[in-house]
Protein backbone atom coordinates (compact mmCIF):
# COMPACT_ATOMS: atom_id res chain seq x y z
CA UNK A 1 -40.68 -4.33 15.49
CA UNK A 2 -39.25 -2.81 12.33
CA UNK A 3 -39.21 -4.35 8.93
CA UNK A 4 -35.87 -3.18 7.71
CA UNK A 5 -36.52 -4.54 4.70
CA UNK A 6 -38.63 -1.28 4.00
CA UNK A 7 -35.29 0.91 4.37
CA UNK A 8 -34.43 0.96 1.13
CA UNK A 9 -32.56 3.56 -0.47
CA UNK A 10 -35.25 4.55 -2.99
CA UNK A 11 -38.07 4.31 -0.13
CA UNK A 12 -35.89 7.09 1.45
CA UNK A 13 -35.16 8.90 -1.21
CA UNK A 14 -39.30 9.31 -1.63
CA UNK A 15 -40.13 9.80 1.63
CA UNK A 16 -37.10 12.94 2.64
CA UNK A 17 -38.91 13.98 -0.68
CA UNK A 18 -42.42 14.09 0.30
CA UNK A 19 -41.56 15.59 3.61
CA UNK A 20 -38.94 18.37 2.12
CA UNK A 21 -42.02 19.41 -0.42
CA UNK A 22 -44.68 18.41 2.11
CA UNK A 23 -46.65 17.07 -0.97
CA UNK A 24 -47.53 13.47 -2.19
CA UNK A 25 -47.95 15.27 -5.93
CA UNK A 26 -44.71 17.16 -5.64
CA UNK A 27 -42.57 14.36 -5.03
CA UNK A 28 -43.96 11.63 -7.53
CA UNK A 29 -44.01 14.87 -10.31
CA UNK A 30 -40.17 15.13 -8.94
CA UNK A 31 -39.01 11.48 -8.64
CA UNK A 32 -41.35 10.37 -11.79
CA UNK A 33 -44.04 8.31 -10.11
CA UNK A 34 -47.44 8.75 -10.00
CA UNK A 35 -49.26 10.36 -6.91
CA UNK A 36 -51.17 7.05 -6.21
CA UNK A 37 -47.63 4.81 -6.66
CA UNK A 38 -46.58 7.43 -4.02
CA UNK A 39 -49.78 6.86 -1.35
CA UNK A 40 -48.70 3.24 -1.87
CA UNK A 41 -45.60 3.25 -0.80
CA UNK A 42 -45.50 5.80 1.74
CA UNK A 43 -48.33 3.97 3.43
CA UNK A 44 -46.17 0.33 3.05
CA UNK A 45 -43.25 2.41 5.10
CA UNK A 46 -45.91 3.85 7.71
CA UNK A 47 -46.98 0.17 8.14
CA UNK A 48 -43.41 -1.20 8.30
CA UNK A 49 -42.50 1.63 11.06
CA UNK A 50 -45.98 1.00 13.10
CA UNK A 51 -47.80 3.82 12.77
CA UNK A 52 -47.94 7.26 10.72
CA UNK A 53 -45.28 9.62 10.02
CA UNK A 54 -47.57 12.11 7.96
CA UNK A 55 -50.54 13.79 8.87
CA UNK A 56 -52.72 14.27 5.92
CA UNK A 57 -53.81 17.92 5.57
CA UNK A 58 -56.29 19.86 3.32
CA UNK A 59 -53.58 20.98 1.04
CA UNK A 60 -50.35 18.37 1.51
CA UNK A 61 -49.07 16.83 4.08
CA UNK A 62 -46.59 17.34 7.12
CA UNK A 63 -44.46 15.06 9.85
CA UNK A 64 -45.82 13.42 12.64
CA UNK A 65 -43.05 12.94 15.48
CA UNK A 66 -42.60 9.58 14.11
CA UNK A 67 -41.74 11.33 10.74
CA UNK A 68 -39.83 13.98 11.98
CA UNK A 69 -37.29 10.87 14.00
CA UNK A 70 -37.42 9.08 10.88
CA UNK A 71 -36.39 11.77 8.85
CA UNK A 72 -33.62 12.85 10.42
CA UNK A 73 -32.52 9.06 9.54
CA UNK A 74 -33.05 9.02 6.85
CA UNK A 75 -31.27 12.29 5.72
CA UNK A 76 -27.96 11.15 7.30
CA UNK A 77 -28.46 7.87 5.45
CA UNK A 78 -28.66 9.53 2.04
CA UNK A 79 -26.15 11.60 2.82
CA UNK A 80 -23.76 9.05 3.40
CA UNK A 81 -24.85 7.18 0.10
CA UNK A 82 -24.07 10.11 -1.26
CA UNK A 83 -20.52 10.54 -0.23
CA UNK A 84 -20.36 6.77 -0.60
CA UNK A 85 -20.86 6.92 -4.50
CA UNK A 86 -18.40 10.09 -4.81
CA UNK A 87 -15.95 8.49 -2.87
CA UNK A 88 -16.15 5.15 -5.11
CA UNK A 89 -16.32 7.56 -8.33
CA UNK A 90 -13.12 8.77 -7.02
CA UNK A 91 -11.47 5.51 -6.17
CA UNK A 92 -11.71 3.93 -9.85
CA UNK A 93 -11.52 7.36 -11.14
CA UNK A 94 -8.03 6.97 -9.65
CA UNK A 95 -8.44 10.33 -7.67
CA UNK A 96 -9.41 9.63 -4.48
CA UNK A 97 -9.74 6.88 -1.72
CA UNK A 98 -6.89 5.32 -0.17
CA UNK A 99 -4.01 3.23 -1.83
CA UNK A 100 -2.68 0.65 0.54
CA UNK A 101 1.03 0.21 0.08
CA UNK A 102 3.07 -2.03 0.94
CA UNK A 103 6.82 -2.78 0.49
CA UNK A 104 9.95 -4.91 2.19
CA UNK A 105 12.50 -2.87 4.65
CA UNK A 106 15.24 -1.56 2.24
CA UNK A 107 13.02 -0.40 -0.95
CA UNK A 108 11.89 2.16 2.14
CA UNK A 109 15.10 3.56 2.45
CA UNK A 110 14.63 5.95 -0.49
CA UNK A 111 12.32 4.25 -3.72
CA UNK A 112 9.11 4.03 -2.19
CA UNK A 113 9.05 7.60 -0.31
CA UNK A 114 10.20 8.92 -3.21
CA UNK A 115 7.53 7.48 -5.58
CA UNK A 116 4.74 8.44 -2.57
CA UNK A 117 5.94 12.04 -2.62
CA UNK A 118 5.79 11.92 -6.52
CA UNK A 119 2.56 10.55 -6.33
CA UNK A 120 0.94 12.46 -3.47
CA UNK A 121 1.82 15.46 -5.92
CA UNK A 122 -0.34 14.45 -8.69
CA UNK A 123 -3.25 13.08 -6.09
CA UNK A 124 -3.54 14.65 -2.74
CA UNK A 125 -6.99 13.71 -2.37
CA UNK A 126 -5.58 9.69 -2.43
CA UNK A 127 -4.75 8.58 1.45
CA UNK A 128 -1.33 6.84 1.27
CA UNK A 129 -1.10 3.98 3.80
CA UNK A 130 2.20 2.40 4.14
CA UNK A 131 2.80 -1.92 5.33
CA UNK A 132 6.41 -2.86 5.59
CA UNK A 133 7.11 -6.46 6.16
CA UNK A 134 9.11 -9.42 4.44
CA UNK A 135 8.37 -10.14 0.67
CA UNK A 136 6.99 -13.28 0.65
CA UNK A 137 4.24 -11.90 3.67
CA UNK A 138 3.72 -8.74 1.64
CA UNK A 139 2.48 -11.14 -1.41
CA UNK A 140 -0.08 -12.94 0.72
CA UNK A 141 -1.58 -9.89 1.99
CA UNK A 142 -1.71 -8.34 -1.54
CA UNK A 143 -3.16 -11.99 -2.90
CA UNK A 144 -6.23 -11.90 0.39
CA UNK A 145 -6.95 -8.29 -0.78
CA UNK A 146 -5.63 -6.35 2.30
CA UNK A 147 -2.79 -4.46 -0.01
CA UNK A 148 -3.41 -2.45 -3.84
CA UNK A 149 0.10 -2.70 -4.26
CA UNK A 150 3.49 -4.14 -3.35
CA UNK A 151 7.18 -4.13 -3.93
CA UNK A 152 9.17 -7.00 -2.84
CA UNK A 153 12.29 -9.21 -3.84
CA UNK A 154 12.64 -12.71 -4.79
CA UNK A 155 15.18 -13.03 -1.61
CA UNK A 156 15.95 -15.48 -0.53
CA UNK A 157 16.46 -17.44 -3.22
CA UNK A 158 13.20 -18.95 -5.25
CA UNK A 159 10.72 -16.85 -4.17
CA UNK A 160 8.21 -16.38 -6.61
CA UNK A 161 6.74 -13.08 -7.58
CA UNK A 162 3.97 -12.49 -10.39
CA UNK A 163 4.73 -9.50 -10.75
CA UNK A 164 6.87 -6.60 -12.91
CA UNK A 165 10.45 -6.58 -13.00
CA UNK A 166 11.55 -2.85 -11.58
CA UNK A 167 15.55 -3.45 -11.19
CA UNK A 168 17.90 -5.37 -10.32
CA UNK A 169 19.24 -4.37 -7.50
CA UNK A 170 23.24 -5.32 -6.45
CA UNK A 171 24.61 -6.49 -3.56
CA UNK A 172 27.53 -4.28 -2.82
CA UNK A 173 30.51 -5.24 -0.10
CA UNK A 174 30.38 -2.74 2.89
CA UNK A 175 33.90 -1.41 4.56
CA UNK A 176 35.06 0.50 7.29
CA UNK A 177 36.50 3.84 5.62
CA UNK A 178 40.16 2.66 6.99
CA UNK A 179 39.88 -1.06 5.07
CA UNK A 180 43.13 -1.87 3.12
CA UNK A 181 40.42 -2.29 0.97
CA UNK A 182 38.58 0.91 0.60
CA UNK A 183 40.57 2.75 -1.84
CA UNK A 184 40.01 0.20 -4.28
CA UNK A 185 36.94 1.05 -7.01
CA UNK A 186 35.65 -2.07 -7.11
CA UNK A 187 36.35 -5.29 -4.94
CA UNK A 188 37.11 -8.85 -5.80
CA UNK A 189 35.33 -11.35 -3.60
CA UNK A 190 38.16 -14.10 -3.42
CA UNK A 191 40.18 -10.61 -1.42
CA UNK A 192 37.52 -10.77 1.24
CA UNK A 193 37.92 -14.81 1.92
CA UNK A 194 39.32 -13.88 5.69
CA UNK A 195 36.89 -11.61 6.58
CA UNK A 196 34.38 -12.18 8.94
CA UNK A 197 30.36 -11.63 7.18
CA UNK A 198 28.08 -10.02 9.54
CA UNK A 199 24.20 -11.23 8.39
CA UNK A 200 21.16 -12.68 9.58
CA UNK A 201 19.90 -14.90 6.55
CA UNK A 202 16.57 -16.94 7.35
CA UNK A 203 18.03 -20.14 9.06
CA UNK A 204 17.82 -23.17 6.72
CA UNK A 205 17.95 -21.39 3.22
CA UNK A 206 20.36 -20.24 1.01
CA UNK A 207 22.04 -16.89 0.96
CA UNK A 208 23.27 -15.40 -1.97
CA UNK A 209 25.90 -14.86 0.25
CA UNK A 210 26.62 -18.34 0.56
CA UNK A 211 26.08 -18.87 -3.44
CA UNK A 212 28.74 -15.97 -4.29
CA UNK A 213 31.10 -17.47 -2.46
CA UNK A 214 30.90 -20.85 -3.51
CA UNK A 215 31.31 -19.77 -6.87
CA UNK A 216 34.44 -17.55 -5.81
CA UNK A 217 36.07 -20.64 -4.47
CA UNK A 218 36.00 -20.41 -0.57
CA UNK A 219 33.18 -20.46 2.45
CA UNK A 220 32.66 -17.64 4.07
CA UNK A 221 33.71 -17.08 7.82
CA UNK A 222 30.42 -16.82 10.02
CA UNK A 223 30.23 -13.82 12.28
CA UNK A 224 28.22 -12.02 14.52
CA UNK A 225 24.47 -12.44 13.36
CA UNK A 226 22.72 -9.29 13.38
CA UNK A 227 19.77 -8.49 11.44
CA UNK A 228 18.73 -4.52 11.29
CA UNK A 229 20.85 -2.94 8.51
CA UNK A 230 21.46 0.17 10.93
CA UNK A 231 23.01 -2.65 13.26
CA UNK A 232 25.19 -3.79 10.32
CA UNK A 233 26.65 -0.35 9.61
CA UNK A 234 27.48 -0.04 13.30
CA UNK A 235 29.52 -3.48 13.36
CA UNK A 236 31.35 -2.84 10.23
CA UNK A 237 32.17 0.80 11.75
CA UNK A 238 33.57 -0.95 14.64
CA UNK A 239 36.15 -3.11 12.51
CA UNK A 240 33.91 -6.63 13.65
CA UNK A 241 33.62 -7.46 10.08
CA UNK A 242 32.17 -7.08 6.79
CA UNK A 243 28.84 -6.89 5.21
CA UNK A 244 27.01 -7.21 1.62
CA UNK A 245 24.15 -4.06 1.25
CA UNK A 246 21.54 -3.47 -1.52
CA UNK A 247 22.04 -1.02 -4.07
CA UNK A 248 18.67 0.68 -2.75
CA UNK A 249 19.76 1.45 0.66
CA UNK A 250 22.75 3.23 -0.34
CA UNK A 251 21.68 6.70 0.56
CA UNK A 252 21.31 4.97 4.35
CA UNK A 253 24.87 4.16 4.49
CA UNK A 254 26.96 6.56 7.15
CA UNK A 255 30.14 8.74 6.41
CA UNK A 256 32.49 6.23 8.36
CA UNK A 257 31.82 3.30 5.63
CA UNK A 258 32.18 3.31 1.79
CA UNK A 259 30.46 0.70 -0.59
CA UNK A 260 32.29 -1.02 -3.38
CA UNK A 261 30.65 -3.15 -5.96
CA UNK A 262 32.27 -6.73 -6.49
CA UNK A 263 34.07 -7.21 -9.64
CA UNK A 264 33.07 -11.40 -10.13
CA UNK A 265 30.12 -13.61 -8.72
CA UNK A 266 28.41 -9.94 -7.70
CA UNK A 267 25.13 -11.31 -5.77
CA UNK A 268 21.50 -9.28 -7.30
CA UNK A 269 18.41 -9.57 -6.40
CA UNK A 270 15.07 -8.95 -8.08
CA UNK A 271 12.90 -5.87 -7.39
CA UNK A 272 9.47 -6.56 -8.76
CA UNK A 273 5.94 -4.44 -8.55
CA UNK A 274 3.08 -7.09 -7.97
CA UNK A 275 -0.07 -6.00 -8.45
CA UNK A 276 -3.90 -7.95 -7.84
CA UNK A 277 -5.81 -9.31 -11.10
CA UNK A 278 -7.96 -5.80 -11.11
CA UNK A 279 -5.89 -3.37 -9.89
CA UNK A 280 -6.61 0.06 -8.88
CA UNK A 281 -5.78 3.06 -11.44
CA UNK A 282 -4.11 4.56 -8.09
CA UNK A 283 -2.14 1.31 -7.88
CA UNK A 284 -1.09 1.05 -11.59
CA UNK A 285 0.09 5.06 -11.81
CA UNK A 286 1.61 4.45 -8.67
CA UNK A 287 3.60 1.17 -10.19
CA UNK A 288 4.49 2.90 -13.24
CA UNK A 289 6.03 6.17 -11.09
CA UNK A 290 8.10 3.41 -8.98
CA UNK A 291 9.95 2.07 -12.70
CA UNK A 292 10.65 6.15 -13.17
CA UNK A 293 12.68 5.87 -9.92
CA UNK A 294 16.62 5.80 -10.24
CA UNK A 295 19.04 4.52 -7.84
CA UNK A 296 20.54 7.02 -5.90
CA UNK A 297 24.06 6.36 -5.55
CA UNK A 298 26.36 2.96 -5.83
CA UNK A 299 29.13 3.90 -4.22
CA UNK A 300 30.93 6.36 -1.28
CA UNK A 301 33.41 8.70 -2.13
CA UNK A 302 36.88 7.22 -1.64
């Protein structure tokens, strides 16, 4: 049985040299052993694989059949060390590897592809991979090690994130394009007390929804619950009510709807960039490209 213990990478390294220069003398001038250090441990890996993988000539050696399977082993092994070290060169070198990204439903819209395509300019060689999920999931993955970088929101309310401050991002009213309300440039909330609010906030915690109003004076009217923002839009469209959207998925709005900021008790959240204790340089240039990223747009023409 093999001692796999006896694989290691130097023992390798010797022996693909001893049987490229088919000398004991040639590889231990090469490597910077000496030719009886060599014997040794060539004949300690000959023991460990159960039998000989030279045969010892008058001048040098060469491969048994043994050596010749081993070999070929043995080359692919290095090999891959090889690439191995390049590749991890690369990856703290900032310039290769892959960045793991990973970033909550709306900062998809248009902030995060536009900082990948920034980014995928200056490093080709660096495999983007892209998670979307809910903030406070994002941060756990990041925090086991399974993301380099993240951008979430502290919705809902009291979420904590460690993490760098990017913008903060408004909560803007929308309309259908024929609201009595449309041609207005900005809205006041205490206008909108009738209307019916089509959301989907997590049951059982507050809304900053819920928390504008309040301050405004009135409770909003519950409507139909609907979660996907491309559902929203279509409900609003349809005259079934009215809807708050983030700043960042403006450019995802259709024609038949205009956004209008709210003039008091305008709802924001937090956009952070959280990061792990050592970061990648991959993930920090890719953190500082995300806080050169503007906002698109605010509002719709009128």
């Amino acid at each position: 049985m093999l001692d796999e213990n006896a694989f290691d990478a130097a023992t390798l390294r010797l022996f693909d040299e001893v049987a490229t220069s088919g000398s004991f003398t040639a590889a231990a001038e090469l490597l910077g052993y000496t030719q009886s250090a060599v014997s040794r441990r060539i004949a300690a890996l000959e023991r460990a694989c159960g039998g000989p993988l030279f045969e010892r000539l008058a001048r040098g050696v060469r491969l048994t059949p043994a050596g010749v399977a081993l070999h070929r082993h043995a080359v692919a092994v290095l090999d891959r060390l090889a690439r191995a070290k390049e590749e991890l060169a690369a990856i703290h070198a900032g310039s290769g590897g892959t960045l793991r990204v990973g970033a909550f439903a709306t900062a998809n819209v248009d902030m995060v592809p536009a900082t990948m395509k920034a980014f995928a300019a200056r490093h080709p060689r660096v495999e983007l991979r892209m998670v979307e999920g809910l903030s406070a999931r994002l941060l756990e993955r990041l925090h086991a090690g399974r993301l380099d970088v993240a951008v979430v929101s502290d919705y809902p309310d009291g979420l904590p994130v460690d993490g760098r401050l990017l913008l903060e991002d408004r909560l803007l009213v929308a309309l259908p394009r024929t609201h009595r309300l449309a041609v207005q440039d900005a809205v006041d909330l205490r206008d909108l007390a009738e209307e019916r609010w089509i959301e989907a906030a997590p049951r059982g915690q507050p809304t900053q929804l819920l928390a504008a109003c309040a301050a405004a004076g009135f409770t909003p009217r519950s409507g139909l619950r609907v979660a996907e923002w491309t559902g929203k839009f279509g409900f609003v469209a349809a005259g079934l009510g009215v809807t708050l959207v983030p700043e960042l998925a403006a450019r995802a709005v259709p024609a038949d709807l205009v956004l209008r900021p709210l003039l008091e008790h305008a709802p924001t959240r937090g956009v952070y960039v959280a990061l792990p204790d050592e970061p990648l340089p991959a993930a920090l240039e890719f953190a500082g490209l995300l806080g050169e990223w503007d906002v698109c747009t605010t509002l719709s023409p009128i």
